[in-house]
PDB file of N, CA and C in Angstrom:
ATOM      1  N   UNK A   1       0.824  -1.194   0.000  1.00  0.00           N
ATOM      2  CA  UNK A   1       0.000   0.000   0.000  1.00  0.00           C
ATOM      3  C   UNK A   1       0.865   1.253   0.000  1.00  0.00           C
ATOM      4  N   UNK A   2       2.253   1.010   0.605  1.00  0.00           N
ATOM      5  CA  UNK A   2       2.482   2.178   1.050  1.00  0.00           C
ATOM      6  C   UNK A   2       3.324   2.708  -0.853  1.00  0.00           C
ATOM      7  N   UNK A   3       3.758   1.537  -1.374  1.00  0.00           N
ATOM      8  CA  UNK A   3       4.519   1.896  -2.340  1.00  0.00           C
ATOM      9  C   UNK A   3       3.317   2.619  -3.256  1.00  0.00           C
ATOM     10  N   UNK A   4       2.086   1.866  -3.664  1.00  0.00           N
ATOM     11  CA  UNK A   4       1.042   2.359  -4.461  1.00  0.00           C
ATOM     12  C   UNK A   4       1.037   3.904  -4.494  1.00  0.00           C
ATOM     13  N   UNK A   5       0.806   4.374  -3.486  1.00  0.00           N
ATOM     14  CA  UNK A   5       0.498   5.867  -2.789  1.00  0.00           C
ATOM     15  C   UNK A   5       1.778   6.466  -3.082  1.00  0.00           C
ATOM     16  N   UNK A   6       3.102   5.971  -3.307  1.00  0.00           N
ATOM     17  CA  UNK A   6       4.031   6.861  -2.933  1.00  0.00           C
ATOM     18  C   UNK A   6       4.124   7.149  -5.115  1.00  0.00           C
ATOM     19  N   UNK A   7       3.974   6.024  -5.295  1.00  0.00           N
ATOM     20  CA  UNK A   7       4.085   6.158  -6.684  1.00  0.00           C
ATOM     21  C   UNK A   7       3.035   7.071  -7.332  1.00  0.00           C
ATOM     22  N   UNK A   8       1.604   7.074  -7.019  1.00  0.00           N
ATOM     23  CA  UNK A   8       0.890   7.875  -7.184  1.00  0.00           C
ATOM     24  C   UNK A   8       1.187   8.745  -6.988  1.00  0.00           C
ATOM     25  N   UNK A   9       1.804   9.824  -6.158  1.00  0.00           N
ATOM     26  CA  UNK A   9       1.974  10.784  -5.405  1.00  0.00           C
ATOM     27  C   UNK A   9       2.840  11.388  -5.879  1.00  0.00           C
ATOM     28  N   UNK A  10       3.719  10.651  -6.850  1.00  0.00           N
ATOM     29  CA  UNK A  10       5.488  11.056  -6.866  1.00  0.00           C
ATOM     30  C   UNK A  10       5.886  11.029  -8.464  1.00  0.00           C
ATOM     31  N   UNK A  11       6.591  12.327  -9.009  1.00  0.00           N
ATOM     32  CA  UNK A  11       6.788  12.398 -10.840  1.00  0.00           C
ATOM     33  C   UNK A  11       7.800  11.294 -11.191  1.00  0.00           C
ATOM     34  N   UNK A  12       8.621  10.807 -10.175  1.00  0.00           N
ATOM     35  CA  UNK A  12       9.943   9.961 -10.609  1.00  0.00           C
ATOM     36  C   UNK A  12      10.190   8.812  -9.606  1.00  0.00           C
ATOM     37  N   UNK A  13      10.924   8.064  -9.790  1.00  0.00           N
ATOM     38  CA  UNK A  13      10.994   6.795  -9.120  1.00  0.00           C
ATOM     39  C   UNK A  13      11.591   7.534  -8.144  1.00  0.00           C
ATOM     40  N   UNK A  14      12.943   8.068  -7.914  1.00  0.00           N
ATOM     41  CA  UNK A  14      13.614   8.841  -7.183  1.00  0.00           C
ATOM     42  C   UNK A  14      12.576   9.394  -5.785  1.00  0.00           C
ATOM     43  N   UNK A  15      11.498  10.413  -6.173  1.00  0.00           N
ATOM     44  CA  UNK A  15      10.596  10.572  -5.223  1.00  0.00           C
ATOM     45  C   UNK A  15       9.953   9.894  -4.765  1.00  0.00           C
ATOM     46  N   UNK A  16       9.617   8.845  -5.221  1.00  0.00           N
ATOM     47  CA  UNK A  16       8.764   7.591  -5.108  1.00  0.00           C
ATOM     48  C   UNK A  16       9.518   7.472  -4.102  1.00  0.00           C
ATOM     49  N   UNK A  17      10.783   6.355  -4.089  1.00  0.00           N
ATOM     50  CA  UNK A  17      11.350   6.245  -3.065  1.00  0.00           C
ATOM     51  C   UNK A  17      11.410   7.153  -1.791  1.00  0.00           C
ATOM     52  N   UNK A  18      11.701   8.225  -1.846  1.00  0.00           N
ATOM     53  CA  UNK A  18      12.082   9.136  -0.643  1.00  0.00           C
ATOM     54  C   UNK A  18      10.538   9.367   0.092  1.00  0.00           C
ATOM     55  N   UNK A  19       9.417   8.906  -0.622  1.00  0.00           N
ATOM     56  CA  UNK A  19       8.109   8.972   0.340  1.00  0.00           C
ATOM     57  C   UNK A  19       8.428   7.893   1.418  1.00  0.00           C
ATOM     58  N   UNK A  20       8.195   6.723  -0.546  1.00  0.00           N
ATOM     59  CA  UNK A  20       8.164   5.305   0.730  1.00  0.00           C
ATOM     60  C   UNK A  20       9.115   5.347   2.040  1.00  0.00           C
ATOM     61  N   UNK A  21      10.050   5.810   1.998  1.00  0.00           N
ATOM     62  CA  UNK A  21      11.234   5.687   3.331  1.00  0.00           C
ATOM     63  C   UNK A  21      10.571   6.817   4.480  1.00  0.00           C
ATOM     64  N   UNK A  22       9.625   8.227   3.531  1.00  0.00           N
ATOM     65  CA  UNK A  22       9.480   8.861   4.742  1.00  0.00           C
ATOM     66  C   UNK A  22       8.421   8.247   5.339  1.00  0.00           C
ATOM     67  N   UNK A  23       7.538   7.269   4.603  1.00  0.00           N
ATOM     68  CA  UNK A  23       6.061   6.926   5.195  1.00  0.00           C
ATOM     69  C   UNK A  23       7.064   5.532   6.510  1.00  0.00           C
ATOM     70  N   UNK A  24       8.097   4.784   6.011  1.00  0.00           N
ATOM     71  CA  UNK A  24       8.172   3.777   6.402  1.00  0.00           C
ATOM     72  C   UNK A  24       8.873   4.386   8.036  1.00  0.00           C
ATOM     73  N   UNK A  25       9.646   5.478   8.353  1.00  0.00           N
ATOM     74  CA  UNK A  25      10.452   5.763   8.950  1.00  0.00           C
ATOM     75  C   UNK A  25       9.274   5.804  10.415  1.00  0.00           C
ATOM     76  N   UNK A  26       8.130   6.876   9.403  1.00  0.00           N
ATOM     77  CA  UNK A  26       6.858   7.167  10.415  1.00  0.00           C
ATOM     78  C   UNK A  26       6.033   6.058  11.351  1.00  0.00           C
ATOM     79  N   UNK A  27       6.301   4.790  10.089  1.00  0.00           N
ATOM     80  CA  UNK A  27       5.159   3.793  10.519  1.00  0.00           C
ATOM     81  C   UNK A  27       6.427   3.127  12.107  1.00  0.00           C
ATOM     82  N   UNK A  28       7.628   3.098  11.213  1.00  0.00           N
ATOM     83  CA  UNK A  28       8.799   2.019  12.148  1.00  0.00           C
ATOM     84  C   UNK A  28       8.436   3.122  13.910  1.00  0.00           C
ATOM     85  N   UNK A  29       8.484   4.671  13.979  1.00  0.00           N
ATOM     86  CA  UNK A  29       8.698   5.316  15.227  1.00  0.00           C
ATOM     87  C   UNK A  29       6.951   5.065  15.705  1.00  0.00           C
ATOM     88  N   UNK A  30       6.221   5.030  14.767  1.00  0.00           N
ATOM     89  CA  UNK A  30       4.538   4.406  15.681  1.00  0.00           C
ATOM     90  C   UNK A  30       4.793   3.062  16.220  1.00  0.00           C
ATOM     91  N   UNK A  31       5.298   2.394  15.354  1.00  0.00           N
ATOM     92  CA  UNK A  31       5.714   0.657  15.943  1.00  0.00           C
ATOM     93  C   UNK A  31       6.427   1.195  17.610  1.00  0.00           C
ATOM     94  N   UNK A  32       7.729   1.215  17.326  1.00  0.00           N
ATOM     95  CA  UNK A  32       8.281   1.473  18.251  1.00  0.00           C
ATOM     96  C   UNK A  32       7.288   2.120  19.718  1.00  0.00           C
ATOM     97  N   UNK A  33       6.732   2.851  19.416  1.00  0.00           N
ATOM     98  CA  UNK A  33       5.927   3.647  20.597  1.00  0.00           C
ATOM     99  C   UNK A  33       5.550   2.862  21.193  1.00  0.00           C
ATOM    100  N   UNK A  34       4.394   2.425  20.194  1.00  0.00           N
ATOM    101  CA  UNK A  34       3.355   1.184  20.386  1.00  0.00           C
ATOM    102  C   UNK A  34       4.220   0.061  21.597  1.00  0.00           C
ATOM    103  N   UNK A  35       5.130  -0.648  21.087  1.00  0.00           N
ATOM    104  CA  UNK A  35       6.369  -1.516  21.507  1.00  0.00           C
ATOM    105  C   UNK A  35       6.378  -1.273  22.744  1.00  0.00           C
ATOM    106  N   UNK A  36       6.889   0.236  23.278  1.00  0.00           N
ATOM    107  CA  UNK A  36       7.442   0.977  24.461  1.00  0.00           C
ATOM    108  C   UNK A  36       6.165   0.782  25.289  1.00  0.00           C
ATOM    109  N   UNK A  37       4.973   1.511  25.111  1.00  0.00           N
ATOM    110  CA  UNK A  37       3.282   1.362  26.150  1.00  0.00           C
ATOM    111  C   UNK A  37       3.299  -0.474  26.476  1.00  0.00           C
ATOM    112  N   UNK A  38       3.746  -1.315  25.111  1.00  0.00           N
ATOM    113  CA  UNK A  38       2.771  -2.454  25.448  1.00  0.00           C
ATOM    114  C   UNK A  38       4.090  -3.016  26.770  1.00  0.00           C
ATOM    115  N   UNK A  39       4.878  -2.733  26.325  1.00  0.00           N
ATOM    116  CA  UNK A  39       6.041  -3.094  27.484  1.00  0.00           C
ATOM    117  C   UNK A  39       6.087  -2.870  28.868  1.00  0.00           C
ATOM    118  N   UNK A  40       5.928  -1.863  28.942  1.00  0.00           N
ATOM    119  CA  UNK A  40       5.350  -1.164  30.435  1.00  0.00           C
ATOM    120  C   UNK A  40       3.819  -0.950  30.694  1.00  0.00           C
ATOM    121  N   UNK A  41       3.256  -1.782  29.865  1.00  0.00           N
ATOM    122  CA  UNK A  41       1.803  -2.091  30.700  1.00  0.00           C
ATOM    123  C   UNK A  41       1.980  -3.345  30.797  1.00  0.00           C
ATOM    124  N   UNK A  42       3.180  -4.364  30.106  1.00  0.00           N
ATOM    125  CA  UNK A  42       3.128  -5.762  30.767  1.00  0.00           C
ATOM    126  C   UNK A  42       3.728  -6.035  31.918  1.00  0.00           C
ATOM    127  N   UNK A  43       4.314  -4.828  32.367  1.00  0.00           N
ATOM    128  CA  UNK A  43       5.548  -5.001  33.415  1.00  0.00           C
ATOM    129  C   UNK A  43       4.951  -4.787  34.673  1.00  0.00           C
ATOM    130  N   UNK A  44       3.471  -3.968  34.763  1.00  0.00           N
ATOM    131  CA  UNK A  44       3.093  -3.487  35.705  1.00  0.00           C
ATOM    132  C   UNK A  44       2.040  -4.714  36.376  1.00  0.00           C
TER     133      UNK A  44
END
């Protein structure tokens, strides 16, 4: 999904890419968060 959108979105492969990495960077620091809460609500 995320490539679809970035290609849509983007005049050249070049940009294409630099979405997908900015969408992926976004999704990896929500993971991470996510990661951090579920950790310290299992700990408690």
């Amino acid at each position: 999904m995320m490539r679809e959108d970035a290609e849509s979105e983007s005049e050249t492969p070049e940009e294409a890419q630099e979405l997908m990495e900015q969408n992926v960077r976004e999704a990896a620091g929500s993971f991470a968060e996510f990661a951090s809460r579920l950790q310290a609500y299992t700990a408690e």
